[in-house]
C-alpha atoms as a PDB file:
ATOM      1  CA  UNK A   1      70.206 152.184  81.899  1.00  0.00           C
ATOM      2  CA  UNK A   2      72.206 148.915  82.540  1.00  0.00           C
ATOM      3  CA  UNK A   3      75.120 149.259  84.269  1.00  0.00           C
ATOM      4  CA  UNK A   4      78.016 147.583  82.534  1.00  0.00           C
ATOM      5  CA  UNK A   5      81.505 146.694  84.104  1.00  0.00           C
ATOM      6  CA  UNK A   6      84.703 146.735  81.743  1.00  0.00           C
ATOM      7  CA  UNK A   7      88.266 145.802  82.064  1.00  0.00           C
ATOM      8  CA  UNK A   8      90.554 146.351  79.203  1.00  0.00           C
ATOM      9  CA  UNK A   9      94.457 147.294  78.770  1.00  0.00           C
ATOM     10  CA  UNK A  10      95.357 144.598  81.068  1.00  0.00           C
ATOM     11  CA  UNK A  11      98.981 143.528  81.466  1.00  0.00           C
ATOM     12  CA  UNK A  12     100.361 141.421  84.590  1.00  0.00           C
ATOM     13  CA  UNK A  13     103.877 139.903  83.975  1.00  0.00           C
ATOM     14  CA  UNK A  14     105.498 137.768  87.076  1.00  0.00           C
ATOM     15  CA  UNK A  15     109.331 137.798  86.220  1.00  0.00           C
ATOM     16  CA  UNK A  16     109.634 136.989  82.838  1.00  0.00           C
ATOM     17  CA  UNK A  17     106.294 135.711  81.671  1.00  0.00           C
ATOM     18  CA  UNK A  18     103.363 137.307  80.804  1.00  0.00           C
ATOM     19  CA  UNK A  19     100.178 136.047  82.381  1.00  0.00           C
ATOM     20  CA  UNK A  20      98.110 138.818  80.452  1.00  0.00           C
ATOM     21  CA  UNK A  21      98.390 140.884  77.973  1.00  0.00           C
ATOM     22  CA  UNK A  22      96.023 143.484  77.247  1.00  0.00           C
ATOM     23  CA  UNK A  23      93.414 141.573  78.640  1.00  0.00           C
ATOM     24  CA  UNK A  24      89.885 142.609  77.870  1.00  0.00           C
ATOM     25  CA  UNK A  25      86.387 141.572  79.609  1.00  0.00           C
ATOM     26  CA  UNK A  26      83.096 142.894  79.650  1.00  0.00           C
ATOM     27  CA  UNK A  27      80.096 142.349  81.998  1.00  0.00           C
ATOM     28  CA  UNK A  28      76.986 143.929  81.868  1.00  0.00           C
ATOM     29  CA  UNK A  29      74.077 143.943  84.709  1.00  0.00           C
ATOM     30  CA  UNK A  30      71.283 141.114  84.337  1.00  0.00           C
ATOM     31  CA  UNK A  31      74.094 138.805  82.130  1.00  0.00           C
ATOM     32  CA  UNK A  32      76.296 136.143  83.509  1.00  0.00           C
ATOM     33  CA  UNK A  33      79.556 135.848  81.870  1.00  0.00           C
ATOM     34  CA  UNK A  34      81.671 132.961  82.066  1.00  0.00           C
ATOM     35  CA  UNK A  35      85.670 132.850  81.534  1.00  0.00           C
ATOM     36  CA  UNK A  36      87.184 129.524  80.612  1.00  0.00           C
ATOM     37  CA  UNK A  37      91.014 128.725  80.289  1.00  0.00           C
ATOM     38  CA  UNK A  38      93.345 126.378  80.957  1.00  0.00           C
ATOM     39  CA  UNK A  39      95.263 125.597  84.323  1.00  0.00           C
ATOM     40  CA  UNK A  40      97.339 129.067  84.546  1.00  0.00           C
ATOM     41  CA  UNK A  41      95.945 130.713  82.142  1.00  0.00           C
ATOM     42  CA  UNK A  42      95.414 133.327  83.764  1.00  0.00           C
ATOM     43  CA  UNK A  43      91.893 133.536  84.592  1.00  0.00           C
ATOM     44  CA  UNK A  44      92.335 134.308  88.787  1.00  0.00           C
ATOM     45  CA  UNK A  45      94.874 136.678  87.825  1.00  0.00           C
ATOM     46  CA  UNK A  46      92.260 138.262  85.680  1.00  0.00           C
ATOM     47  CA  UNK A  47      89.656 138.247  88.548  1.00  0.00           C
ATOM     48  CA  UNK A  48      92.058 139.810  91.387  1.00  0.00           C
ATOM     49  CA  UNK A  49      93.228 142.092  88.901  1.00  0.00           C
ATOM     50  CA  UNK A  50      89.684 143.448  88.453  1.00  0.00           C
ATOM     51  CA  UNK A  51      88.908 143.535  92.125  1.00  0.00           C
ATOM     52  CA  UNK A  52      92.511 145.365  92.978  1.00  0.00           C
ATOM     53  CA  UNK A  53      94.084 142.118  94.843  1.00  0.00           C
ATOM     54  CA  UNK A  54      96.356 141.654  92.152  1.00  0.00           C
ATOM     55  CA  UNK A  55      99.465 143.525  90.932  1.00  0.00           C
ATOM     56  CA  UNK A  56      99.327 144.675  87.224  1.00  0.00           C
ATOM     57  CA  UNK A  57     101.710 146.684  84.837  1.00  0.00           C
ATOM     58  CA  UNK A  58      98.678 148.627  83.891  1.00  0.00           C
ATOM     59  CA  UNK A  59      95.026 147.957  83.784  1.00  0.00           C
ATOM     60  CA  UNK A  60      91.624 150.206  82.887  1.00  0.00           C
ATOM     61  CA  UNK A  61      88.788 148.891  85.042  1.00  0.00           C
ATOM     62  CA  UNK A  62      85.456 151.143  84.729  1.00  0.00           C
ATOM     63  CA  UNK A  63      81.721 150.870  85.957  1.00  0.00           C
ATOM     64  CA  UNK A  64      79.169 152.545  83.544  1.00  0.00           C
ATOM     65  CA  UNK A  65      82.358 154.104  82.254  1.00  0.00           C
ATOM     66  CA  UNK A  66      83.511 155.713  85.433  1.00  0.00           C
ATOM     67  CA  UNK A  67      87.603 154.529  86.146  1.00  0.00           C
ATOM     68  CA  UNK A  68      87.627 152.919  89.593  1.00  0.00           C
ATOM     69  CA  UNK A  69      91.259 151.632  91.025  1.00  0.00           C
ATOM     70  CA  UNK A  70      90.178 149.109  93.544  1.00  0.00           C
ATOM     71  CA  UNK A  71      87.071 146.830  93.161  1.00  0.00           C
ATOM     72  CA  UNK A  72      87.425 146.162  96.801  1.00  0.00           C
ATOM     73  CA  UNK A  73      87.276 149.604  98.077  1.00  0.00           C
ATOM     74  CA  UNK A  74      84.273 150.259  95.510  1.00  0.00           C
ATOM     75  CA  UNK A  75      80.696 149.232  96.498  1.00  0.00           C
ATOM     76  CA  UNK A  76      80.223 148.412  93.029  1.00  0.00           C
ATOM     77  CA  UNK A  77      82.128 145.081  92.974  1.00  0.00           C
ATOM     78  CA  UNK A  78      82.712 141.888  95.315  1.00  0.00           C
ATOM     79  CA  UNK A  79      84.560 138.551  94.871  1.00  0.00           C
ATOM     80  CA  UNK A  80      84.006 134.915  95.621  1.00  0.00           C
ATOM     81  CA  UNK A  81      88.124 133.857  95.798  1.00  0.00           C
ATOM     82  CA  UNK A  82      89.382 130.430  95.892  1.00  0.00           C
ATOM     83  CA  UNK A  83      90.544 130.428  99.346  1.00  0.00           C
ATOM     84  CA  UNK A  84      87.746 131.081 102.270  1.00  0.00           C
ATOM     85  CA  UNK A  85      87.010 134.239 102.311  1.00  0.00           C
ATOM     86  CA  UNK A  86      84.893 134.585 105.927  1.00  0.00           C
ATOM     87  CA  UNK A  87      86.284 134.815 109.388  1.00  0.00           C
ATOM     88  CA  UNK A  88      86.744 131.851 111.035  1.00  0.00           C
ATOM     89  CA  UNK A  89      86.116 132.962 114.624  1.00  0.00           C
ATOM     90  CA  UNK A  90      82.475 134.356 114.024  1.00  0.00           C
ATOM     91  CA  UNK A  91      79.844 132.243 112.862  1.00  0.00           C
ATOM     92  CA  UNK A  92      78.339 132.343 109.418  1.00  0.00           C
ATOM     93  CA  UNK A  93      75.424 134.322 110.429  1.00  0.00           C
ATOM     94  CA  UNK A  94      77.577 137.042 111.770  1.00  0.00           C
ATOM     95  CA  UNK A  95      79.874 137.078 109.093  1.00  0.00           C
ATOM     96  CA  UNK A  96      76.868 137.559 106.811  1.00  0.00           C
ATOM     97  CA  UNK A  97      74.912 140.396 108.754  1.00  0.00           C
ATOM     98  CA  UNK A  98      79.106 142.322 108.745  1.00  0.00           C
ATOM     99  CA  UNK A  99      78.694 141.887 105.612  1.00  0.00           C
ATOM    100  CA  UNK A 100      74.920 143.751 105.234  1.00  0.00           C
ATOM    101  CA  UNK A 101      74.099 140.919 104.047  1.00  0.00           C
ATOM    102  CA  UNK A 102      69.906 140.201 103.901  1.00  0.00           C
ATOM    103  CA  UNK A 103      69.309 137.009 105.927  1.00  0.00           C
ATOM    104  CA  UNK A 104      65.846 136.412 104.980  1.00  0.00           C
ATOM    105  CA  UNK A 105      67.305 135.741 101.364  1.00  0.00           C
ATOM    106  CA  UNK A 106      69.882 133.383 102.239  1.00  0.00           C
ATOM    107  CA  UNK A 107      66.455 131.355 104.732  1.00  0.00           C
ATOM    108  CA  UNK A 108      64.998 131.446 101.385  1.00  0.00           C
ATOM    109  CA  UNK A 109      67.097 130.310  98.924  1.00  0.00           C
ATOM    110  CA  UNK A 110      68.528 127.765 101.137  1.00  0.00           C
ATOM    111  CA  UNK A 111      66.108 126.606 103.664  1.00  0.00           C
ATOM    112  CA  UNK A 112      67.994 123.621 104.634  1.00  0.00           C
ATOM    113  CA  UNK A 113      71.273 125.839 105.513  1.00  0.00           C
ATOM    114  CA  UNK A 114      69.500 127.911 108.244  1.00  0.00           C
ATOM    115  CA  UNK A 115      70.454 126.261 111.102  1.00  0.00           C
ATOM    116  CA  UNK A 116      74.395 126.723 109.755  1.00  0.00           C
ATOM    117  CA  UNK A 117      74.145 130.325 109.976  1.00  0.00           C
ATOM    118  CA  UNK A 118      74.799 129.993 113.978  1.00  0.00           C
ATOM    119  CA  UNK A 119      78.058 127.891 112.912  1.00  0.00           C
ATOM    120  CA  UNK A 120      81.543 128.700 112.338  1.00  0.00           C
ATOM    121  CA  UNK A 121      83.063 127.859 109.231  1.00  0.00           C
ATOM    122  CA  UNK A 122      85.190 125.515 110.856  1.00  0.00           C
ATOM    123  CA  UNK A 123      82.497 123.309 112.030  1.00  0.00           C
ATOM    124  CA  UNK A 124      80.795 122.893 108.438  1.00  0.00           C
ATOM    125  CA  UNK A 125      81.820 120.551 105.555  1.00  0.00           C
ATOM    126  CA  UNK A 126      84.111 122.004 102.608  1.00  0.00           C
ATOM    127  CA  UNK A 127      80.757 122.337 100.204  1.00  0.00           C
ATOM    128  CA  UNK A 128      78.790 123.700 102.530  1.00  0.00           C
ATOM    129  CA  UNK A 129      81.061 126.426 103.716  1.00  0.00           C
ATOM    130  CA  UNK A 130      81.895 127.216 100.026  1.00  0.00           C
ATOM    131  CA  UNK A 131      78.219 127.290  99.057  1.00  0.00           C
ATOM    132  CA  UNK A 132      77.386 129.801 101.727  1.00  0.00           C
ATOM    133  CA  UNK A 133      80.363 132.396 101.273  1.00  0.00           C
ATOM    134  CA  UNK A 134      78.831 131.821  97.422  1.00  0.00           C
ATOM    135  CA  UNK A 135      75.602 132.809  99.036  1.00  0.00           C
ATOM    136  CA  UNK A 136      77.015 135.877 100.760  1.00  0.00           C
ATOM    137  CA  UNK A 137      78.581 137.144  97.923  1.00  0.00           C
ATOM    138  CA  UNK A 138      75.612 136.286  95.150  1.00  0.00           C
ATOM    139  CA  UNK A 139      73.202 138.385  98.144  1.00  0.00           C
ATOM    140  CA  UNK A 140      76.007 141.388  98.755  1.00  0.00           C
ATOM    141  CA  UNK A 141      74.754 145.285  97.249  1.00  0.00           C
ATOM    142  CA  UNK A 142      77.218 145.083  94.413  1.00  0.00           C
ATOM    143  CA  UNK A 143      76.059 145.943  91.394  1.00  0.00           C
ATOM    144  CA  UNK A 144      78.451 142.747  89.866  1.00  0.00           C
ATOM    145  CA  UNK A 145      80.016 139.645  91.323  1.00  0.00           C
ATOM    146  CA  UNK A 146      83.073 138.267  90.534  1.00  0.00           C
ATOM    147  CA  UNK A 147      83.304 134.506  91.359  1.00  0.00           C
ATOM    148  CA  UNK A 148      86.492 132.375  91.540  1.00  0.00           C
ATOM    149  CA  UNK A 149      85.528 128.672  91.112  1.00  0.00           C
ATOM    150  CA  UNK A 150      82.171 128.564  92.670  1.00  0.00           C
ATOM    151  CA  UNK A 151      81.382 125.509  92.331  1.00  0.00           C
ATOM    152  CA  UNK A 152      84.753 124.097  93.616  1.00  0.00           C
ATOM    153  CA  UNK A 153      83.574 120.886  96.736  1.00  0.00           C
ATOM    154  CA  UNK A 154      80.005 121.369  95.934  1.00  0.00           C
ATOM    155  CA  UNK A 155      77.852 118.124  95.361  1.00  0.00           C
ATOM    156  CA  UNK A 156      75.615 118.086  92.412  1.00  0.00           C
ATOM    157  CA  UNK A 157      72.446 118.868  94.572  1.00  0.00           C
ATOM    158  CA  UNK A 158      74.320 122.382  95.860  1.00  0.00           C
ATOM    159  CA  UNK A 159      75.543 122.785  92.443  1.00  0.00           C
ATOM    160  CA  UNK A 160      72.465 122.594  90.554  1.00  0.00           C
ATOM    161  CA  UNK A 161      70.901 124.790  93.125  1.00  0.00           C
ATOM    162  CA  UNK A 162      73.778 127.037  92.996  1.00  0.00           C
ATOM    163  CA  UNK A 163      72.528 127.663  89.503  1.00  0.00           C
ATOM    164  CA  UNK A 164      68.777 128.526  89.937  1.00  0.00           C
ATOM    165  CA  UNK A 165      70.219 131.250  92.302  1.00  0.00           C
ATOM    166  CA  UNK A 166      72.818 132.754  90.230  1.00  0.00           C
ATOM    167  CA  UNK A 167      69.981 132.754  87.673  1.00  0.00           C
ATOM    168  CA  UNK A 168      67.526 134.545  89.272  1.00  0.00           C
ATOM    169  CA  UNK A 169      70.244 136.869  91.122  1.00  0.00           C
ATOM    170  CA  UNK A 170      70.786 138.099  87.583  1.00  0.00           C
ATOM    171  CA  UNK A 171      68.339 139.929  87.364  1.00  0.00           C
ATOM    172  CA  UNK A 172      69.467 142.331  89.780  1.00  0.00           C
ATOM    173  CA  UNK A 173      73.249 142.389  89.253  1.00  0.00           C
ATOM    174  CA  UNK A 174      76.188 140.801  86.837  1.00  0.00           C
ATOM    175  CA  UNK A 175      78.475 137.985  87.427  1.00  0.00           C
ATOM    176  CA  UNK A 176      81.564 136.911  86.130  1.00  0.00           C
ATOM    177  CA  UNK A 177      82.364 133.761  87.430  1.00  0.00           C
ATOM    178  CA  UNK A 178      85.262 131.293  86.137  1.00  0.00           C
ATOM    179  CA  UNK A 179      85.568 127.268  86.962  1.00  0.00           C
ATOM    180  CA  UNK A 180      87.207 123.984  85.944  1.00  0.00           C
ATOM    181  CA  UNK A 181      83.861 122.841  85.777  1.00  0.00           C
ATOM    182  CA  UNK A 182      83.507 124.369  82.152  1.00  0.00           C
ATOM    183  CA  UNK A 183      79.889 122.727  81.247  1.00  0.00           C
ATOM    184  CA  UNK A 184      78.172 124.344  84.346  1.00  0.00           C
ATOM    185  CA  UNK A 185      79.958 127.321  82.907  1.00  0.00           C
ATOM    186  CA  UNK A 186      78.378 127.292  79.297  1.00  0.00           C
ATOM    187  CA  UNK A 187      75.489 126.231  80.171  1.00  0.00           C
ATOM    188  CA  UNK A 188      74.449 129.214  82.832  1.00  0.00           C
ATOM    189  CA  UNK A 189      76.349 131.647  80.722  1.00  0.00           C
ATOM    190  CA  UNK A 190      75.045 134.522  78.048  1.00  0.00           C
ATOM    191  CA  UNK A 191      78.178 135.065  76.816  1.00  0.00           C
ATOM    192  CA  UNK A 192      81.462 132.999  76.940  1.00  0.00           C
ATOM    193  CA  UNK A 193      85.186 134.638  77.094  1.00  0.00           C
ATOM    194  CA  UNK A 194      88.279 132.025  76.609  1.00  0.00           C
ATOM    195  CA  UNK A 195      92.249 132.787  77.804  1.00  0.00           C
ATOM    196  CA  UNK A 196      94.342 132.185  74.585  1.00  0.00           C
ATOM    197  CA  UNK A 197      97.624 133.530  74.208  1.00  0.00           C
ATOM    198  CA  UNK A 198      97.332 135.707  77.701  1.00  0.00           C
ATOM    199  CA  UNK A 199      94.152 137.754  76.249  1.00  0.00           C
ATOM    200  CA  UNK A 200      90.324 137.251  75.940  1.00  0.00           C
ATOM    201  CA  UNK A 201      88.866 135.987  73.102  1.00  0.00           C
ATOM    202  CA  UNK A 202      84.815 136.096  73.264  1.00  0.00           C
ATOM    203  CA  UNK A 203      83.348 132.848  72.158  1.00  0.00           C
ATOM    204  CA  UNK A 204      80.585 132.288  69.746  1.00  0.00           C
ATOM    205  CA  UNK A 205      80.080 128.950  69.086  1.00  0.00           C
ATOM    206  CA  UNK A 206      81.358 125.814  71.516  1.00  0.00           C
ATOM    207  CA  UNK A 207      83.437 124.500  68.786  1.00  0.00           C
ATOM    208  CA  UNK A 208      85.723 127.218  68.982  1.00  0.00           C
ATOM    209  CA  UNK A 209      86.729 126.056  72.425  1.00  0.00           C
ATOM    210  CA  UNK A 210      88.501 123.275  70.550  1.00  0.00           C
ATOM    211  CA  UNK A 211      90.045 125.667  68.142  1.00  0.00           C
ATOM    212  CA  UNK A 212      91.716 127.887  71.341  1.00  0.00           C
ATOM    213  CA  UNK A 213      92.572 124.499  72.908  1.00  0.00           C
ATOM    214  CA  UNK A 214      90.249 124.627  75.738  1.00  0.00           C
ATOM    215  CA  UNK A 215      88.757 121.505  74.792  1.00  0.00           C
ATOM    216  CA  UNK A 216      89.187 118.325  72.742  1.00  0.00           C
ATOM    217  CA  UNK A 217      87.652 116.854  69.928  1.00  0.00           C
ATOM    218  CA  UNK A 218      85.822 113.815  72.303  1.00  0.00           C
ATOM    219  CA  UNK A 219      85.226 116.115  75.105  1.00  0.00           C
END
Protein backbone atom coordinates (compact mmCIF):
# COMPACT_ATOMS: atom_id res chain seq x y z
CA UNK A 1 0.00 0.00 0.00
CA UNK A 2 1.14 3.63 -0.78
CA UNK A 3 1.89 5.58 1.91
CA UNK A 4 0.13 8.90 1.81
CA UNK A 5 0.99 12.09 3.94
CA UNK A 6 -1.97 14.54 4.94
CA UNK A 7 -2.26 17.85 6.58
CA UNK A 8 -5.62 19.29 7.18
CA UNK A 9 -7.28 21.65 10.01
CA UNK A 10 -4.54 24.03 9.63
CA UNK A 11 -4.72 27.46 11.25
CA UNK A 12 -1.53 29.81 11.89
CA UNK A 13 -2.48 33.48 12.72
CA UNK A 14 0.64 36.03 13.49
CA UNK A 15 -1.09 38.93 15.48
CA UNK A 16 -4.00 39.77 13.74
CA UNK A 17 -3.84 38.10 10.37
CA UNK A 18 -4.42 34.86 9.35
CA UNK A 19 -1.78 33.23 7.20
CA UNK A 20 -3.93 29.90 7.07
CA UNK A 21 -6.92 28.82 7.66
CA UNK A 22 -7.84 25.35 7.73
CA UNK A 23 -5.31 24.59 5.40
CA UNK A 24 -5.47 21.25 3.67
CA UNK A 25 -2.69 19.24 1.55
CA UNK A 26 -2.26 15.88 0.49
CA UNK A 27 0.80 13.90 -0.75
CA UNK A 28 0.94 10.52 -1.59
CA UNK A 29 4.26 8.24 -2.19
CA UNK A 30 5.51 7.97 -5.97
CA UNK A 31 3.54 11.66 -6.76
CA UNK A 32 5.11 15.03 -6.70
CA UNK A 33 2.90 17.74 -5.60
CA UNK A 34 3.49 21.22 -6.22
CA UNK A 35 2.05 24.33 -4.10
CA UNK A 36 1.90 27.67 -5.85
CA UNK A 37 0.91 31.10 -4.21
CA UNK A 38 1.70 34.38 -4.15
CA UNK A 39 4.56 36.26 -2.17
CA UNK A 40 3.13 35.57 1.56
CA UNK A 41 0.75 33.50 0.88
CA UNK A 42 1.53 31.35 3.01
CA UNK A 43 3.09 28.53 1.36
CA UNK A 44 6.57 28.26 3.85
CA UNK A 45 4.30 28.66 6.63
CA UNK A 46 2.48 25.70 5.27
CA UNK A 47 5.75 23.67 4.85
CA UNK A 48 7.25 24.40 8.52
CA UNK A 49 3.96 23.86 9.79
CA UNK A 50 3.99 20.30 8.40
CA UNK A 51 7.51 19.57 9.48
CA UNK A 52 6.81 21.09 13.25
CA UNK A 53 9.17 24.35 12.72
CA UNK A 54 6.30 26.44 12.69
CA UNK A 55 3.81 27.61 15.36
CA UNK A 56 0.09 26.84 14.57
CA UNK A 57 -3.33 27.40 16.42
CA UNK A 58 -4.07 23.85 15.55
CA UNK A 59 -3.05 21.52 12.84
CA UNK A 60 -3.75 17.50 11.97
CA UNK A 61 -0.66 16.16 10.22
CA UNK A 62 -0.84 12.17 9.63
CA UNK A 63 1.29 9.49 7.69
CA UNK A 64 -0.82 6.52 6.32
CA UNK A 65 -3.29 7.95 8.80
CA UNK A 66 -1.18 7.70 11.88
CA UNK A 67 -1.16 11.56 13.83
CA UNK A 68 2.50 12.54 14.13
CA UNK A 69 3.33 16.10 16.01
CA UNK A 70 6.71 16.87 14.65
CA UNK A 71 7.85 16.01 11.05
CA UNK A 72 11.31 16.62 12.27
CA UNK A 73 11.41 14.24 15.07
CA UNK A 74 9.59 11.59 12.67
CA UNK A 75 11.71 9.53 10.20
CA UNK A 76 8.92 9.79 7.95
CA UNK A 77 9.46 13.40 6.79
CA UNK A 78 12.48 15.87 5.89
CA UNK A 79 12.69 19.46 4.53
CA UNK A 80 14.68 21.39 2.00
CA UNK A 81 14.16 25.20 3.83
CA UNK A 82 15.04 28.38 2.27
CA UNK A 83 17.91 29.18 4.37
CA UNK A 84 21.06 26.56 4.31
CA UNK A 85 20.27 23.95 6.05
CA UNK A 86 23.99 22.03 6.47
CA UNK A 87 26.74 22.85 8.87
CA UNK A 88 29.08 25.09 7.77
CA UNK A 89 32.16 23.81 9.61
CA UNK A 90 32.07 20.15 8.13
CA UNK A 91 32.33 19.56 4.62
CA UNK A 92 29.52 18.44 2.39
CA UNK A 93 30.53 14.92 2.39
CA UNK A 94 30.35 14.74 6.11
CA UNK A 95 27.33 16.53 6.44
CA UNK A 96 25.83 13.99 4.03
CA UNK A 97 27.18 10.61 5.58
CA UNK A 98 25.52 12.53 9.44
CA UNK A 99 22.89 12.58 7.62
CA UNK A 100 22.88 8.51 6.47
CA UNK A 101 22.90 9.76 3.55
CA UNK A 102 24.04 7.06 0.47
CA UNK A 103 27.06 8.64 -1.27
CA UNK A 104 27.24 6.42 -4.15
CA UNK A 105 23.79 8.05 -5.19
CA UNK A 106 24.71 11.52 -4.90
CA UNK A 107 28.48 10.19 -7.36
CA UNK A 108 25.75 9.10 -9.53
CA UNK A 109 23.35 11.49 -10.04
CA UNK A 110 25.84 14.18 -10.03
CA UNK A 111 29.12 13.04 -11.26
CA UNK A 112 30.49 16.40 -11.79
CA UNK A 113 29.78 17.42 -7.93
CA UNK A 114 32.05 14.66 -6.47
CA UNK A 115 34.95 16.39 -5.87
CA UNK A 116 32.60 19.10 -3.72
CA UNK A 117 31.71 16.56 -1.31
CA UNK A 118 35.32 17.18 0.48
CA UNK A 119 34.21 21.04 0.57
CA UNK A 120 32.57 23.17 3.00
CA UNK A 121 29.62 24.95 2.08
CA UNK A 122 31.33 28.05 2.41
CA UNK A 123 33.78 27.42 -0.26
CA UNK A 124 31.05 26.48 -3.02
CA UNK A 125 28.91 28.86 -5.18
CA UNK A 126 25.18 29.72 -3.99
CA UNK A 127 23.70 27.01 -6.75
CA UNK A 128 25.88 24.58 -6.06
CA UNK A 129 25.53 24.50 -2.34
CA UNK A 130 21.70 24.70 -2.78
CA UNK A 131 21.69 21.89 -5.34
CA UNK A 132 23.54 19.56 -3.04
CA UNK A 133 21.55 20.13 0.35
CA UNK A 134 18.59 19.44 -2.52
CA UNK A 135 20.55 16.31 -3.14
CA UNK A 136 20.80 15.34 0.52
CA UNK A 137 17.41 15.77 1.19
CA UNK A 138 15.88 14.14 -2.31
CA UNK A 139 18.54 10.88 -1.12
CA UNK A 140 17.44 11.03 2.89
CA UNK A 141 15.13 7.58 4.20
CA UNK A 142 11.99 9.65 4.41
CA UNK A 143 9.24 8.28 3.08
CA UNK A 144 8.28 12.21 1.71
CA UNK A 145 10.22 15.38 1.11
CA UNK A 146 9.18 18.62 1.69
CA UNK A 147 11.09 21.22 -0.42
CA UNK A 148 11.15 25.03 0.11
CA UNK A 149 12.18 26.72 -3.19
CA UNK A 150 14.47 24.21 -4.66
CA UNK A 151 15.33 25.61 -7.38
CA UNK A 152 16.13 29.05 -5.79
CA UNK A 153 20.30 30.18 -7.45
CA UNK A 154 20.30 27.18 -9.60
CA UNK A 155 21.34 27.67 -13.36
CA UNK A 156 19.21 26.07 -15.93
CA UNK A 157 21.72 23.11 -16.43
CA UNK A 158 21.31 22.21 -12.36
CA UNK A 159 17.75 22.95 -12.73
CA UNK A 160 16.84 20.79 -15.48
CA UNK A 161 18.88 18.11 -13.88
CA UNK A 162 17.33 18.83 -10.65
CA UNK A 163 14.24 17.56 -12.38
CA UNK A 164 15.29 14.14 -13.88
CA UNK A 165 16.22 13.41 -10.18
CA UNK A 166 13.20 14.44 -8.41
CA UNK A 167 11.56 12.36 -11.16
CA UNK A 168 13.06 9.29 -10.77
CA UNK A 169 13.33 9.79 -6.78
CA UNK A 170 9.57 9.48 -7.04
CA UNK A 171 9.39 6.44 -7.34
CA UNK A 172 10.55 5.67 -4.04
CA UNK A 173 9.11 8.51 -1.93
CA UNK A 174 6.69 11.84 -2.22
CA UNK A 175 7.57 15.39 -2.54
CA UNK A 176 5.96 18.46 -1.93
CA UNK A 177 7.96 21.09 -3.09
CA UNK A 178 6.86 24.93 -3.56
CA UNK A 179 8.83 27.76 -5.81
CA UNK A 180 8.54 31.17 -7.49
CA UNK A 181 9.58 29.38 -10.36
CA UNK A 182 5.87 28.21 -10.99
CA UNK A 183 6.46 26.55 -14.67
CA UNK A 184 9.20 24.12 -13.34
CA UNK A 185 6.49 23.57 -10.80
CA UNK A 186 3.58 22.48 -13.23
CA UNK A 187 5.44 20.96 -15.35
CA UNK A 188 7.17 18.16 -12.85
CA UNK A 189 3.99 18.07 -10.88
CA UNK A 190 0.95 15.27 -10.77
CA UNK A 191 -1.13 17.32 -9.01
CA UNK A 192 -1.16 21.15 -8.40
CA UNK A 193 -2.47 22.91 -4.96
CA UNK A 194 -2.84 26.97 -5.08
CA UNK A 195 -2.97 29.45 -1.68
CA UNK A 196 -6.24 31.51 -2.13
CA UNK A 197 -7.82 33.13 0.62
CA UNK A 198 -5.25 31.40 3.35
CA UNK A 199 -6.45 27.69 2.25
CA UNK A 200 -5.63 25.13 -0.53
CA UNK A 201 -7.46 24.91 -3.42
CA UNK A 202 -6.34 21.77 -5.73
CA UNK A 203 -5.95 22.80 -9.29
CA UNK A 204 -7.30 21.12 -12.32
CA UNK A 205 -6.71 22.93 -15.19
CA UNK A 206 -3.79 25.89 -15.59
CA UNK A 207 -6.38 28.39 -16.34
CA UNK A 208 -7.64 28.34 -13.01
CA UNK A 209 -4.37 29.78 -11.81
CA UNK A 210 -5.63 32.98 -13.41
CA UNK A 211 -8.98 32.65 -11.81
CA UNK A 212 -7.18 32.39 -7.98
CA UNK A 213 -4.87 35.21 -9.16
CA UNK A 214 -1.75 33.30 -9.33
CA UNK A 215 -1.24 34.23 -12.76
CA UNK A 216 -2.20 36.67 -15.51
CA UNK A 217 -3.93 36.54 -18.59
CA UNK A 218 -0.33 37.07 -20.82
CA UNK A 219 1.64 35.06 -18.47
Amino acid sequence: MSNILEADSIIVRYDERTVLSNAYIRCGQNEIVGLLGRNGSGKSTLLKTIFGIGAAEHKSIRVNGNWIANGYLDSNVTMLPQSDMGPSQITIGKAMQLFKIDLSRVKEAAPDKVAMLDQRPDQLSGGERRFLELLLVLFSKSKFSLLDEPFSGLSPVMIERALEIMKEVKKEKGLLLTDHMYRHVTACSDRIYCMYNARTVEIRETSELIRYGYINHDE
